[in-house]
C-alpha atoms as a PDB file:
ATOM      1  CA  UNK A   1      20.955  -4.685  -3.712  1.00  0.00           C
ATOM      2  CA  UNK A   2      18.793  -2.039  -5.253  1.00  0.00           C
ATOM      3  CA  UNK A   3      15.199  -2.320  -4.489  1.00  0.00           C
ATOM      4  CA  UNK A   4      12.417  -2.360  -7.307  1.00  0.00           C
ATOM      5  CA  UNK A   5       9.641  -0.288  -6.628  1.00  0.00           C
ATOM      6  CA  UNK A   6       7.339  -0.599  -8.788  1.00  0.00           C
ATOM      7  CA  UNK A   7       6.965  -4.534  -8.531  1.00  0.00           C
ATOM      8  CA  UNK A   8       4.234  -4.425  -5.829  1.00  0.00           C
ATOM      9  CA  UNK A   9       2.258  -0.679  -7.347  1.00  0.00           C
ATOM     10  CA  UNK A  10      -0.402  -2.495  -9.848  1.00  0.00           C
ATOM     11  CA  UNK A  11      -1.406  -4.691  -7.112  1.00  0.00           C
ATOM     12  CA  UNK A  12      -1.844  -1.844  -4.831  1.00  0.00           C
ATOM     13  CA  UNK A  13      -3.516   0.114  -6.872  1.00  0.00           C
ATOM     14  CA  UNK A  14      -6.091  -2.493  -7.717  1.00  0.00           C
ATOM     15  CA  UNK A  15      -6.894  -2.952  -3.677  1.00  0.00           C
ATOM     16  CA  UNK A  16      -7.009   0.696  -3.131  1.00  0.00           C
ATOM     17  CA  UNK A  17      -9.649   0.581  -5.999  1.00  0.00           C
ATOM     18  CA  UNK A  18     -11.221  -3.037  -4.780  1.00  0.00           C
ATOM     19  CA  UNK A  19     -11.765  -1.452  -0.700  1.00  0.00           C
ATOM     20  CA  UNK A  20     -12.345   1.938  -1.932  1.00  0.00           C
ATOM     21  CA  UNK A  21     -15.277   1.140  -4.130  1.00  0.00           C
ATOM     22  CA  UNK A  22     -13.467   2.902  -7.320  1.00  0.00           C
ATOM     23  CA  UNK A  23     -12.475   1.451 -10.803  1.00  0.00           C
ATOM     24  CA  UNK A  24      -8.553   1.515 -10.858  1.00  0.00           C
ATOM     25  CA  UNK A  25      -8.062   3.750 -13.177  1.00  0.00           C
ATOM     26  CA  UNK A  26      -9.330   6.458 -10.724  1.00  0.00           C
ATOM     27  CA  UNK A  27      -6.379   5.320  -8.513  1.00  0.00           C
ATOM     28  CA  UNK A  28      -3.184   7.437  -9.268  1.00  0.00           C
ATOM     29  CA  UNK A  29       0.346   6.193  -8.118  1.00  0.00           C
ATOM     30  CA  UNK A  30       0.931   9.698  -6.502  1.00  0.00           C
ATOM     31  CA  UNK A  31      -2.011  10.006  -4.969  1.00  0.00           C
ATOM     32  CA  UNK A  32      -2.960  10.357  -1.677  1.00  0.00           C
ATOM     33  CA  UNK A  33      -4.533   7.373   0.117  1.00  0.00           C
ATOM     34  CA  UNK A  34      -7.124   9.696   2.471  1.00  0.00           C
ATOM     35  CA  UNK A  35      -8.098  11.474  -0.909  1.00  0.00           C
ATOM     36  CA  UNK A  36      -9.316   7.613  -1.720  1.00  0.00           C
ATOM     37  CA  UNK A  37     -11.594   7.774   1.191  1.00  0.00           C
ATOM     38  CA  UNK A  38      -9.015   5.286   2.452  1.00  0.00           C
ATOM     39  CA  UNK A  39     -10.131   6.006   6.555  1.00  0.00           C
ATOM     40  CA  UNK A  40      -8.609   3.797   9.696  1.00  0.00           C
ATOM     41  CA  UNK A  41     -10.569   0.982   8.999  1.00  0.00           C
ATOM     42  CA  UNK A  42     -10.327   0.690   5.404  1.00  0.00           C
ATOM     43  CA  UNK A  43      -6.496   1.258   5.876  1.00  0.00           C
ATOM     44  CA  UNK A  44      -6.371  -1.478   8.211  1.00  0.00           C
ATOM     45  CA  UNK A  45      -7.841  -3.937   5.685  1.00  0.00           C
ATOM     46  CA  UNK A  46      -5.783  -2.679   3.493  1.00  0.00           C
ATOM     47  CA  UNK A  47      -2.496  -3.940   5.511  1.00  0.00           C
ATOM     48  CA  UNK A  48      -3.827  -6.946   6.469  1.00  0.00           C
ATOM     49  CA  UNK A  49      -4.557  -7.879   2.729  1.00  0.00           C
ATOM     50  CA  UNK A  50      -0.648  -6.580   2.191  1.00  0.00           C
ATOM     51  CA  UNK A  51       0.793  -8.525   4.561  1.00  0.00           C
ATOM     52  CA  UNK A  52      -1.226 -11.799   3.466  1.00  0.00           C
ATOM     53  CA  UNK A  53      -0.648 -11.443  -0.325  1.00  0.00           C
ATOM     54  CA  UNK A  54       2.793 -10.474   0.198  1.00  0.00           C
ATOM     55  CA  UNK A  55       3.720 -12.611   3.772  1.00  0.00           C
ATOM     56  CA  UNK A  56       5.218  -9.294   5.190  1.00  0.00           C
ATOM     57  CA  UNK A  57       4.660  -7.464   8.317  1.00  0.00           C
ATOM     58  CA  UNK A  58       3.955  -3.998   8.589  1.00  0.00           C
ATOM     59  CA  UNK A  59       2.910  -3.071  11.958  1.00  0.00           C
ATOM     60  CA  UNK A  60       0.890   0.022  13.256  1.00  0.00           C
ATOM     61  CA  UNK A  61       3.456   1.122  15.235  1.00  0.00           C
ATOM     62  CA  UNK A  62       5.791   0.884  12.670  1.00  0.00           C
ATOM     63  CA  UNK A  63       7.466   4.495  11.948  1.00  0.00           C
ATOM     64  CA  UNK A  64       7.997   3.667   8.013  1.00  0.00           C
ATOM     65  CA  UNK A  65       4.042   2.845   7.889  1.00  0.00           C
ATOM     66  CA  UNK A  66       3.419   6.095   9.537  1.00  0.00           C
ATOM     67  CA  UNK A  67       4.988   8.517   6.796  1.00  0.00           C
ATOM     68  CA  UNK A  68       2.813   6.773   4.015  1.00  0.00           C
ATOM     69  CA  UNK A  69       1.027   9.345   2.311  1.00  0.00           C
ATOM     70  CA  UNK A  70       0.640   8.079  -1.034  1.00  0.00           C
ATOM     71  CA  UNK A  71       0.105   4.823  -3.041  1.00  0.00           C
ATOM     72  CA  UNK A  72       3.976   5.085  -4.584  1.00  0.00           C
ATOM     73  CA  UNK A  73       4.667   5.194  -0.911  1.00  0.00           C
ATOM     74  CA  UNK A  74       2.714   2.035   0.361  1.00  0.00           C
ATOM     75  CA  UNK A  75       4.747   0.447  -2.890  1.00  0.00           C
ATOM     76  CA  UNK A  76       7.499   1.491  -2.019  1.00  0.00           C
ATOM     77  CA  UNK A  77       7.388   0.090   1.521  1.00  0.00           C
ATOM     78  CA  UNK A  78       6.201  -3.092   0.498  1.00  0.00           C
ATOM     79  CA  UNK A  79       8.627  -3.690  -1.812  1.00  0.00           C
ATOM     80  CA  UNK A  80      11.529  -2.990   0.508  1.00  0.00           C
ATOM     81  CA  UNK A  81       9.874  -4.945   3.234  1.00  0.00           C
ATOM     82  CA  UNK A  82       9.947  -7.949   0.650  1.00  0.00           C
ATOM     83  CA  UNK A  83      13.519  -8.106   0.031  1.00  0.00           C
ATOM     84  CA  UNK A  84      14.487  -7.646   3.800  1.00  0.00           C
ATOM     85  CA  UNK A  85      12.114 -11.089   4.416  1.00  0.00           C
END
């Protein structure tokens, strides 16, 4: 099964935008999340709004949350999270 990963990027992008106090088209799939002003606690909102719109989990001590850098990245683990649930 081949994963799609841009299902879950549009809706990213808009709460990157929507916690980072930008319009969306400021958000670029390729960019990086701390460049956002994305800091701990604004992350952390971030996965908790993830794992409620999406009924995932994505825990801090999760090593596959730890190597996001970008937005494609968050996207990309999202959408593989929601075909292994």
């Amino acid at each position: 099964m081949t994963v799609e990963y841009q299902q879950s990027l549009p809706t990213i992008l808009q709460m990157v935008a929507d916690l980072c106090a930008l319009d969306v088209e400021q958000i670029r799939p390729e960019g990086e999340l701390l460049a956002y002003g994305l800091d701990s606690v604004l992350a952390l909102d971030l996965i908790v709004a993830i794992e409620h719109r999406w009924q995932i989990d994505l825990p801090e001590h999760d090593p596959a949350l730890r190597k996001v850098v970008t937005v494609r990245d968050l996207a990309r683990l999202v959408d593989t999270r929601r075909v292994q649930s």
